[in-house]
PDB file of N, CA and C in Angstrom:
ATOM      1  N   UNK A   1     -65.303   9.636 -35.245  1.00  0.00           N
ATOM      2  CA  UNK A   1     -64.297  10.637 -34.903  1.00  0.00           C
ATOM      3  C   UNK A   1     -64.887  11.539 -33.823  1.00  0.00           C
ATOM      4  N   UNK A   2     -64.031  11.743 -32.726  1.00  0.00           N
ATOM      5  CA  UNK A   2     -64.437  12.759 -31.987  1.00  0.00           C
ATOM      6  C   UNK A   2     -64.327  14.324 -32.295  1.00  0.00           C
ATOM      7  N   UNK A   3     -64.769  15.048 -31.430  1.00  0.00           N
ATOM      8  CA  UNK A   3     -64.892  16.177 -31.116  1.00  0.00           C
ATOM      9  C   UNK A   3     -63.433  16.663 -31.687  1.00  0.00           C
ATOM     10  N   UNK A   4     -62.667  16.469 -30.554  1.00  0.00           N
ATOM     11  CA  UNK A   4     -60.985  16.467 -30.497  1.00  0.00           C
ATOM     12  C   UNK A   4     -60.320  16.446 -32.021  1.00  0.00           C
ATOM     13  N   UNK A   5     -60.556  15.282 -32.503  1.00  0.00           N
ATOM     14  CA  UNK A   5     -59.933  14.697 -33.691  1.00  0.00           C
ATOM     15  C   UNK A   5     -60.759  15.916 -35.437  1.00  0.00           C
ATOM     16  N   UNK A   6     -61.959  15.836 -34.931  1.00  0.00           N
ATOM     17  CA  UNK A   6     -62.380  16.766 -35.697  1.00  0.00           C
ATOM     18  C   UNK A   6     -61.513  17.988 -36.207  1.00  0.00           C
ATOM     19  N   UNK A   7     -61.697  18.484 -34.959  1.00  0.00           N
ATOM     20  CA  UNK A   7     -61.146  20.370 -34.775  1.00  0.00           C
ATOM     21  C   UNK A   7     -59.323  20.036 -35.320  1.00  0.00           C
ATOM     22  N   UNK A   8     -59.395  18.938 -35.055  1.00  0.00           N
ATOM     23  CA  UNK A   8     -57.518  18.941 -35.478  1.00  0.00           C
ATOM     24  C   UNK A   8     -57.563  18.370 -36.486  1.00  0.00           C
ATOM     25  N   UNK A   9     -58.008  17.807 -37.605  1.00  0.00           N
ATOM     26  CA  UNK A   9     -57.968  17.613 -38.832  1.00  0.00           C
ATOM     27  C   UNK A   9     -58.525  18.563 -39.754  1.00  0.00           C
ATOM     28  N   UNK A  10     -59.662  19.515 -38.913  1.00  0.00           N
ATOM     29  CA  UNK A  10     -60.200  20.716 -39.826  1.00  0.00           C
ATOM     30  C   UNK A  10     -58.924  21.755 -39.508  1.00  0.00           C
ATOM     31  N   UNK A  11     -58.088  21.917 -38.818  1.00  0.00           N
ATOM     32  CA  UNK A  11     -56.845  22.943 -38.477  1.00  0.00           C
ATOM     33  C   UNK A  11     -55.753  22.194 -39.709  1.00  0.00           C
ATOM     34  N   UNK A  12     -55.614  21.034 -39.879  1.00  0.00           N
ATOM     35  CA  UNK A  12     -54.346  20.882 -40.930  1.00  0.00           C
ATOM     36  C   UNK A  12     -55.207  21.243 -42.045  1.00  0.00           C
ATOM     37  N   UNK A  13     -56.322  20.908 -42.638  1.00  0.00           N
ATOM     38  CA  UNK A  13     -56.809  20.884 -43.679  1.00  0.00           C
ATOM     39  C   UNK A  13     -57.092  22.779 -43.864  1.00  0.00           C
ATOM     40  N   UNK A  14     -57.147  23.259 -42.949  1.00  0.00           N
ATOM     41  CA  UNK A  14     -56.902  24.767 -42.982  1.00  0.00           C
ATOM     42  C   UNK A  14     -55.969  25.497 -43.754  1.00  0.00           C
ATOM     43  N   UNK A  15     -55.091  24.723 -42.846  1.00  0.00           N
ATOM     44  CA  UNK A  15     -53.524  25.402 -43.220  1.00  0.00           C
ATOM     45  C   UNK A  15     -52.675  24.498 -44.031  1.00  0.00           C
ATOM     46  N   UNK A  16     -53.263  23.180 -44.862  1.00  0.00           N
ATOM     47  CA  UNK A  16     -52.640  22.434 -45.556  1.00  0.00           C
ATOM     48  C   UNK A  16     -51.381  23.284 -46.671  1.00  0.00           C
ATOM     49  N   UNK A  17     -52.284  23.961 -47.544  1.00  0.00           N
ATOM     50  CA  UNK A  17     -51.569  24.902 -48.388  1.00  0.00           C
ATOM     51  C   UNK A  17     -50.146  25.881 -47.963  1.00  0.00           C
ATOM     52  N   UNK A  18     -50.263  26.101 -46.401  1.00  0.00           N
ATOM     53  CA  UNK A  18     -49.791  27.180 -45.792  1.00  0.00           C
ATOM     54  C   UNK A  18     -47.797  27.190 -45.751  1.00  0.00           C
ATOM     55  N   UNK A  19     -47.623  28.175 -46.432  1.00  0.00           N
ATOM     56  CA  UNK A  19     -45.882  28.036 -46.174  1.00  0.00           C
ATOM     57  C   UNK A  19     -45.304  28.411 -44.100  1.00  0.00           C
ATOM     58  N   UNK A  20     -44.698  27.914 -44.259  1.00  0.00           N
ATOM     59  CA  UNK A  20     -44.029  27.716 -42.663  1.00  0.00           C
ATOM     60  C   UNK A  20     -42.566  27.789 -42.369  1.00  0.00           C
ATOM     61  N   UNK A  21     -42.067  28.583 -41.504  1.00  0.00           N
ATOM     62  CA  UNK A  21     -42.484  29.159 -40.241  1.00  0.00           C
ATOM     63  C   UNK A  21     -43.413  30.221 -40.714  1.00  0.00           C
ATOM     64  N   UNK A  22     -44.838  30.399 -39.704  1.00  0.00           N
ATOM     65  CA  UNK A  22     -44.697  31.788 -39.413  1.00  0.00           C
ATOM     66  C   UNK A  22     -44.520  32.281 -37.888  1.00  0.00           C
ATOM     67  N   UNK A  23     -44.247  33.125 -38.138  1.00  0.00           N
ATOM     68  CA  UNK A  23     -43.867  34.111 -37.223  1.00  0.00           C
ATOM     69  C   UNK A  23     -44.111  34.942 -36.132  1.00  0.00           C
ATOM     70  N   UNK A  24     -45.568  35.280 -36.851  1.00  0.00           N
ATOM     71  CA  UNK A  24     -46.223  36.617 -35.995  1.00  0.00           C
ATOM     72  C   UNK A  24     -47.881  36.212 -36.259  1.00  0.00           C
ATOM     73  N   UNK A  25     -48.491  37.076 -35.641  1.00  0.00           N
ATOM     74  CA  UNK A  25     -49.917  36.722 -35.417  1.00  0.00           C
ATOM     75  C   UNK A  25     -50.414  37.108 -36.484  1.00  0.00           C
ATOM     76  N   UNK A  26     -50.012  38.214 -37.440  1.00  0.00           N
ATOM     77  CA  UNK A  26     -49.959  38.653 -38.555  1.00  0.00           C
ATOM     78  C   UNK A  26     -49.938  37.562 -39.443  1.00  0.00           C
ATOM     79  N   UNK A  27     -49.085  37.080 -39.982  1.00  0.00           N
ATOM     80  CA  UNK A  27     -48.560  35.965 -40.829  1.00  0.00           C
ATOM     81  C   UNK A  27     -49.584  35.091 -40.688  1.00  0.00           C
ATOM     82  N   UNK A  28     -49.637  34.604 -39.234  1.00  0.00           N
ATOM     83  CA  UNK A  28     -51.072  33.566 -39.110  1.00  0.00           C
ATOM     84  C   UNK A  28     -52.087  33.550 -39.838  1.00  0.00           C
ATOM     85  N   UNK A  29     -52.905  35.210 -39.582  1.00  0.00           N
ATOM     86  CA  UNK A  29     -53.895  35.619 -40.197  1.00  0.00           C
ATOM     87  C   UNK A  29     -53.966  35.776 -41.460  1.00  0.00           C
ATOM     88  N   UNK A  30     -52.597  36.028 -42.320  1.00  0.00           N
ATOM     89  CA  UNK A  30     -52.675  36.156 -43.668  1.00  0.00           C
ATOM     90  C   UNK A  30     -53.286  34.477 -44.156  1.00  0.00           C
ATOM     91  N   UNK A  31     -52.486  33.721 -43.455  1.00  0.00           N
ATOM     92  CA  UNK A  31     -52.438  32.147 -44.187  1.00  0.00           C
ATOM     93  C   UNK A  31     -53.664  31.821 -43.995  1.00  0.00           C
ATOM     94  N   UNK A  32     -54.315  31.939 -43.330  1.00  0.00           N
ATOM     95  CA  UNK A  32     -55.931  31.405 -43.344  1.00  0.00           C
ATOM     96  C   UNK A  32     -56.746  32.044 -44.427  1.00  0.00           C
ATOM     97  N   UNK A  33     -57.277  30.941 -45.248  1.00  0.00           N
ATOM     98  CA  UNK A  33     -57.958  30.912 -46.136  1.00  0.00           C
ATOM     99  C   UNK A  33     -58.783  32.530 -46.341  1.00  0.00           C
ATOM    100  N   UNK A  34     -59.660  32.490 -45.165  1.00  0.00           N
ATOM    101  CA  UNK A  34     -60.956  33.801 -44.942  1.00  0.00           C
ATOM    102  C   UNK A  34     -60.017  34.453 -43.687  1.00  0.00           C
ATOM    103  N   UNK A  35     -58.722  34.755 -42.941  1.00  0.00           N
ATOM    104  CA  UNK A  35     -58.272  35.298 -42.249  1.00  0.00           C
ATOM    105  C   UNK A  35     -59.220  35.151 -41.043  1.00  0.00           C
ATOM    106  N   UNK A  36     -59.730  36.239 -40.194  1.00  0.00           N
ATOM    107  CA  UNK A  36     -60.309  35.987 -39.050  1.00  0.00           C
ATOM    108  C   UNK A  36     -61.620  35.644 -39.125  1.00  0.00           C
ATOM    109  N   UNK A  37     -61.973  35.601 -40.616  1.00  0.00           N
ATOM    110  CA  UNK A  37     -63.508  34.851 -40.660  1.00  0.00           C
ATOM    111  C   UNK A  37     -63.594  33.462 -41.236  1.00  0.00           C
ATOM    112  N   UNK A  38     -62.454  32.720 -40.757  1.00  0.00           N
ATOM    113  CA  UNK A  38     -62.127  31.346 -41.001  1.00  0.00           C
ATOM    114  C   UNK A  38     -62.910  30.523 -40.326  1.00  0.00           C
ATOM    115  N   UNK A  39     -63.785  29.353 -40.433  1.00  0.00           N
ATOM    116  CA  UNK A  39     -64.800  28.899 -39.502  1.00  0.00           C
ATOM    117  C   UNK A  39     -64.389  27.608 -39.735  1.00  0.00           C
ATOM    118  N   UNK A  40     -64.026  27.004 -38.277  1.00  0.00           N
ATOM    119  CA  UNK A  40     -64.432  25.789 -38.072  1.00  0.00           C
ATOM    120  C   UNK A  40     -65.670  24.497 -37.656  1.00  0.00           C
ATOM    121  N   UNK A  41     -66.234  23.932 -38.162  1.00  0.00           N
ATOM    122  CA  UNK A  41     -67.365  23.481 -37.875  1.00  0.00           C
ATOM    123  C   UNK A  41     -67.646  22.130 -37.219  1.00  0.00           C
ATOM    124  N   UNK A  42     -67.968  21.665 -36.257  1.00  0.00           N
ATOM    125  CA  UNK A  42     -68.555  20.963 -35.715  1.00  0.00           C
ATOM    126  C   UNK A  42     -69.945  20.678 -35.171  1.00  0.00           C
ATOM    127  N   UNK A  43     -70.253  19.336 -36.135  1.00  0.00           N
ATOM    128  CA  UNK A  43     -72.313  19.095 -35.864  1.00  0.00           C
ATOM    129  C   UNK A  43     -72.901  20.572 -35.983  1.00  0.00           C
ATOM    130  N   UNK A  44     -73.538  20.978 -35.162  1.00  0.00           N
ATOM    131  CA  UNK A  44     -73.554  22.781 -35.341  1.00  0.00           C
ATOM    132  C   UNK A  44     -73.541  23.714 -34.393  1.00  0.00           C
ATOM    133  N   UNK A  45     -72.008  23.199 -34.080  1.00  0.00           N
ATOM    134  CA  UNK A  45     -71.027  24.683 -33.676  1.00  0.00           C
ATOM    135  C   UNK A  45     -70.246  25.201 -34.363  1.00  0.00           C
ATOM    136  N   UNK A  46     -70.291  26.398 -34.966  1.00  0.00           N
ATOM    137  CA  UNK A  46     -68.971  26.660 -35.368  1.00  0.00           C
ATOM    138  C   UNK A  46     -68.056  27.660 -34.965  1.00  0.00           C
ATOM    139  N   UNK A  47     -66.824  28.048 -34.999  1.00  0.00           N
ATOM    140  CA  UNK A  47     -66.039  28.880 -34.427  1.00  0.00           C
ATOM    141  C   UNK A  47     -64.981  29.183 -35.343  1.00  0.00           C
ATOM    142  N   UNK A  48     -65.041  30.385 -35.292  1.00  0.00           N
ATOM    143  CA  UNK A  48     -64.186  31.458 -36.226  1.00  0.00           C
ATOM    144  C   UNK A  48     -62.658  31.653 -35.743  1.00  0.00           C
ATOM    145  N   UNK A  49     -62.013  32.036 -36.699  1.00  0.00           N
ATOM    146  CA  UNK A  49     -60.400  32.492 -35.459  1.00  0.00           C
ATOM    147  C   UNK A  49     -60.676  33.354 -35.290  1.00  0.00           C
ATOM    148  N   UNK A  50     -61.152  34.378 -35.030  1.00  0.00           N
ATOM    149  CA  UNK A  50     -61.400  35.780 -34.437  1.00  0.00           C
ATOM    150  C   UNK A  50     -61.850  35.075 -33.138  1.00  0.00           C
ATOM    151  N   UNK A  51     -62.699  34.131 -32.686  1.00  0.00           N
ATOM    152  CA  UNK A  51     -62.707  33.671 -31.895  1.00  0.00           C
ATOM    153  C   UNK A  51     -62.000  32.900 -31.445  1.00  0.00           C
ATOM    154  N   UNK A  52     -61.189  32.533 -32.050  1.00  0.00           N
ATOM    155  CA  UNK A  52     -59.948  31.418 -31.087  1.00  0.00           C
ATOM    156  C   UNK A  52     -58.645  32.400 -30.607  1.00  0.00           C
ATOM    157  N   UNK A  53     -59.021  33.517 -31.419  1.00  0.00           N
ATOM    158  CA  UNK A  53     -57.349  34.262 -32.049  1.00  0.00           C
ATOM    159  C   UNK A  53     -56.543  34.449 -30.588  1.00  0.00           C
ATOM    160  N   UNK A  54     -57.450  35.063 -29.408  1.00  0.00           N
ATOM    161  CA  UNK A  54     -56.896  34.953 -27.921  1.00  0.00           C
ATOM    162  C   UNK A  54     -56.467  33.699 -27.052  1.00  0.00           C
ATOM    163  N   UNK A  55     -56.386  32.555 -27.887  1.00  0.00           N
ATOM    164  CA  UNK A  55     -56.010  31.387 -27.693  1.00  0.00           C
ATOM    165  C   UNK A  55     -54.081  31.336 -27.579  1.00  0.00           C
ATOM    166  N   UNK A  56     -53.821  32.618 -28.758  1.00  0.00           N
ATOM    167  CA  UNK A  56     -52.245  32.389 -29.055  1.00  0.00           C
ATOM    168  C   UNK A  56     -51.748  33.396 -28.666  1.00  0.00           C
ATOM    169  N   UNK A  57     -50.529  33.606 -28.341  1.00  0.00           N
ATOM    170  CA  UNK A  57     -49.942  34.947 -27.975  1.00  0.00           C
ATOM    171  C   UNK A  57     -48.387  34.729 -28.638  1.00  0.00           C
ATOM    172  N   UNK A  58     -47.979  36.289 -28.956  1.00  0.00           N
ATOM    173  CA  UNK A  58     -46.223  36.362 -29.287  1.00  0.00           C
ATOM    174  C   UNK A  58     -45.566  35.452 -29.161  1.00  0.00           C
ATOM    175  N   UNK A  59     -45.967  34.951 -27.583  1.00  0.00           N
ATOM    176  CA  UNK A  59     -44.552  33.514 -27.196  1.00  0.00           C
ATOM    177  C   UNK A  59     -44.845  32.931 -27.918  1.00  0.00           C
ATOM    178  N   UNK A  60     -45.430  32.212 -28.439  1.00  0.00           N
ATOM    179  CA  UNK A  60     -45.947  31.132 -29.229  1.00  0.00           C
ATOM    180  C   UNK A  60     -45.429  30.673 -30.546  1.00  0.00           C
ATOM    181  N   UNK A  61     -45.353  31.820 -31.173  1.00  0.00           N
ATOM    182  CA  UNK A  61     -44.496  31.772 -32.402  1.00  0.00           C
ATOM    183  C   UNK A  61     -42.737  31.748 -32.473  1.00  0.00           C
ATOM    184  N   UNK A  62     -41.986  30.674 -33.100  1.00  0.00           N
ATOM    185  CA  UNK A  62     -42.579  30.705 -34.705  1.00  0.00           C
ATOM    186  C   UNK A  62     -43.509  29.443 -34.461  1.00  0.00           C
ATOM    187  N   UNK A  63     -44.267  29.063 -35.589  1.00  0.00           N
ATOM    188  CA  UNK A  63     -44.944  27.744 -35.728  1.00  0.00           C
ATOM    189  C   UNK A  63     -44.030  27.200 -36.632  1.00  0.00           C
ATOM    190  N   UNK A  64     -44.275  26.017 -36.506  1.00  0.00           N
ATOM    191  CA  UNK A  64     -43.083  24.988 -37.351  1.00  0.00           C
ATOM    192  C   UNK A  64     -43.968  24.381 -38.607  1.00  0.00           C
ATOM    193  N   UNK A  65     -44.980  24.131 -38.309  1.00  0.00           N
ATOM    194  CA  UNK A  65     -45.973  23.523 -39.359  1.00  0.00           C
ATOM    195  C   UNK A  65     -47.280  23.540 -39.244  1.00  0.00           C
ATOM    196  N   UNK A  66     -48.279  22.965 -39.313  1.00  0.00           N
ATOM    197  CA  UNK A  66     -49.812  22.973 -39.175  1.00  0.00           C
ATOM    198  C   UNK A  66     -49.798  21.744 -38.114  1.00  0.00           C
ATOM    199  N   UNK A  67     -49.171  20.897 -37.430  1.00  0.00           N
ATOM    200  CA  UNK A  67     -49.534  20.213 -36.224  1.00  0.00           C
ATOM    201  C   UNK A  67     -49.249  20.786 -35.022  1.00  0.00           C
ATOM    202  N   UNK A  68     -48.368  21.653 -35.152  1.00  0.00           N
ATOM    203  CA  UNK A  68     -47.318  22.623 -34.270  1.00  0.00           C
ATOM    204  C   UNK A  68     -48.823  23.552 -33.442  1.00  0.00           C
ATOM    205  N   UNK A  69     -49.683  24.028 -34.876  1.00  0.00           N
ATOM    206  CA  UNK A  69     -50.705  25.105 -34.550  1.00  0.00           C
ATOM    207  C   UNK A  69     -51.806  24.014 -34.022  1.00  0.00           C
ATOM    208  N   UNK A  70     -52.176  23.221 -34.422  1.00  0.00           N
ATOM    209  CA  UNK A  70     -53.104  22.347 -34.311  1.00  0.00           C
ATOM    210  C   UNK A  70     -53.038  21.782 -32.692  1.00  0.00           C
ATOM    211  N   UNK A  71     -52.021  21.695 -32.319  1.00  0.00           N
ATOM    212  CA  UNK A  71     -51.664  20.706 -31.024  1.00  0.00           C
ATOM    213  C   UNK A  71     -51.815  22.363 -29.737  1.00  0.00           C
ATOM    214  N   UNK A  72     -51.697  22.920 -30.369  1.00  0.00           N
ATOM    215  CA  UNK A  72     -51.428  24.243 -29.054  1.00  0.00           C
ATOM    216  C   UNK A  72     -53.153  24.390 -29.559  1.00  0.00           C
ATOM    217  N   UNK A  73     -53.384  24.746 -30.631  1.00  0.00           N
ATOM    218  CA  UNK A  73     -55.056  25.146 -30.386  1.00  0.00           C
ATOM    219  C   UNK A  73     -56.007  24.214 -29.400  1.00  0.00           C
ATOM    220  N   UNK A  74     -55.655  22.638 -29.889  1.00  0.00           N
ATOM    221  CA  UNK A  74     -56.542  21.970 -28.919  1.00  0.00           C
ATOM    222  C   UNK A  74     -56.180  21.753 -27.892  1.00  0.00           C
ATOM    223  N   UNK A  75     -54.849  22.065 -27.191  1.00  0.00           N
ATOM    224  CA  UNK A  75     -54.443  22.071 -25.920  1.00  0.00           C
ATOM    225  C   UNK A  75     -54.946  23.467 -24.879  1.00  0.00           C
ATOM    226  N   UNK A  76     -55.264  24.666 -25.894  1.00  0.00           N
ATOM    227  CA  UNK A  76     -55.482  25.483 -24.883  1.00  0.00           C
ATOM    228  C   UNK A  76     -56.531  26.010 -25.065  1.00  0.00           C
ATOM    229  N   UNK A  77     -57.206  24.944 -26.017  1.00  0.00           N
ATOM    230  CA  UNK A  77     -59.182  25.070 -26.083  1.00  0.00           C
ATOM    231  C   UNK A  77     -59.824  24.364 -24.902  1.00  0.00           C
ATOM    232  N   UNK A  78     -58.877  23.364 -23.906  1.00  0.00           N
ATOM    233  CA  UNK A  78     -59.435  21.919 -23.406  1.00  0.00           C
ATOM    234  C   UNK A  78     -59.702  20.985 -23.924  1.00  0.00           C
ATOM    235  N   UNK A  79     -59.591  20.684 -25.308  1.00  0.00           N
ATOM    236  CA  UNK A  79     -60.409  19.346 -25.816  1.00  0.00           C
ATOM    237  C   UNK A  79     -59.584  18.687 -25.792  1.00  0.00           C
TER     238      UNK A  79
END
């Protein structure tokens, strides 16, 4: 598995549990497990949403589901 495929199977498995739409950047942050100290890990990098969190903005929402979030995170990470 790559890099790519990683970070987007650790994002559904994130938000597997998560009820949907949300809405607001708020809502986001509630649904994550540890909120902005949510860590994703790869080999050994890891990255928090506090660090991704400037990845998303207002327009963005609503989210429709956890591929919805998953597909915009790795689209506007580059991977």
């Amino acid at each position: 598995m790559d890099v790519k495929e990683e970070v987007y199977e650790q994002i559904l498995a994130i938000l597997k549990d998560t009820k949907f739409p949300i809405n607001s950047m708020e809502e986001m942050i509630a649904a994550l497990p540890e909120g902005l100290d949510t860590t994703c890990i790869v080999g050994d990098v890891e990255v928090t949403a506090r660090e991704v969190q400037s990845l998303v903005t207002e327009k963005d929402f609503p989210f429709k589901n956890a591929k919805h979030v998953a597909d915009l995170l790795i689209e506007r990470a580059g991977l």
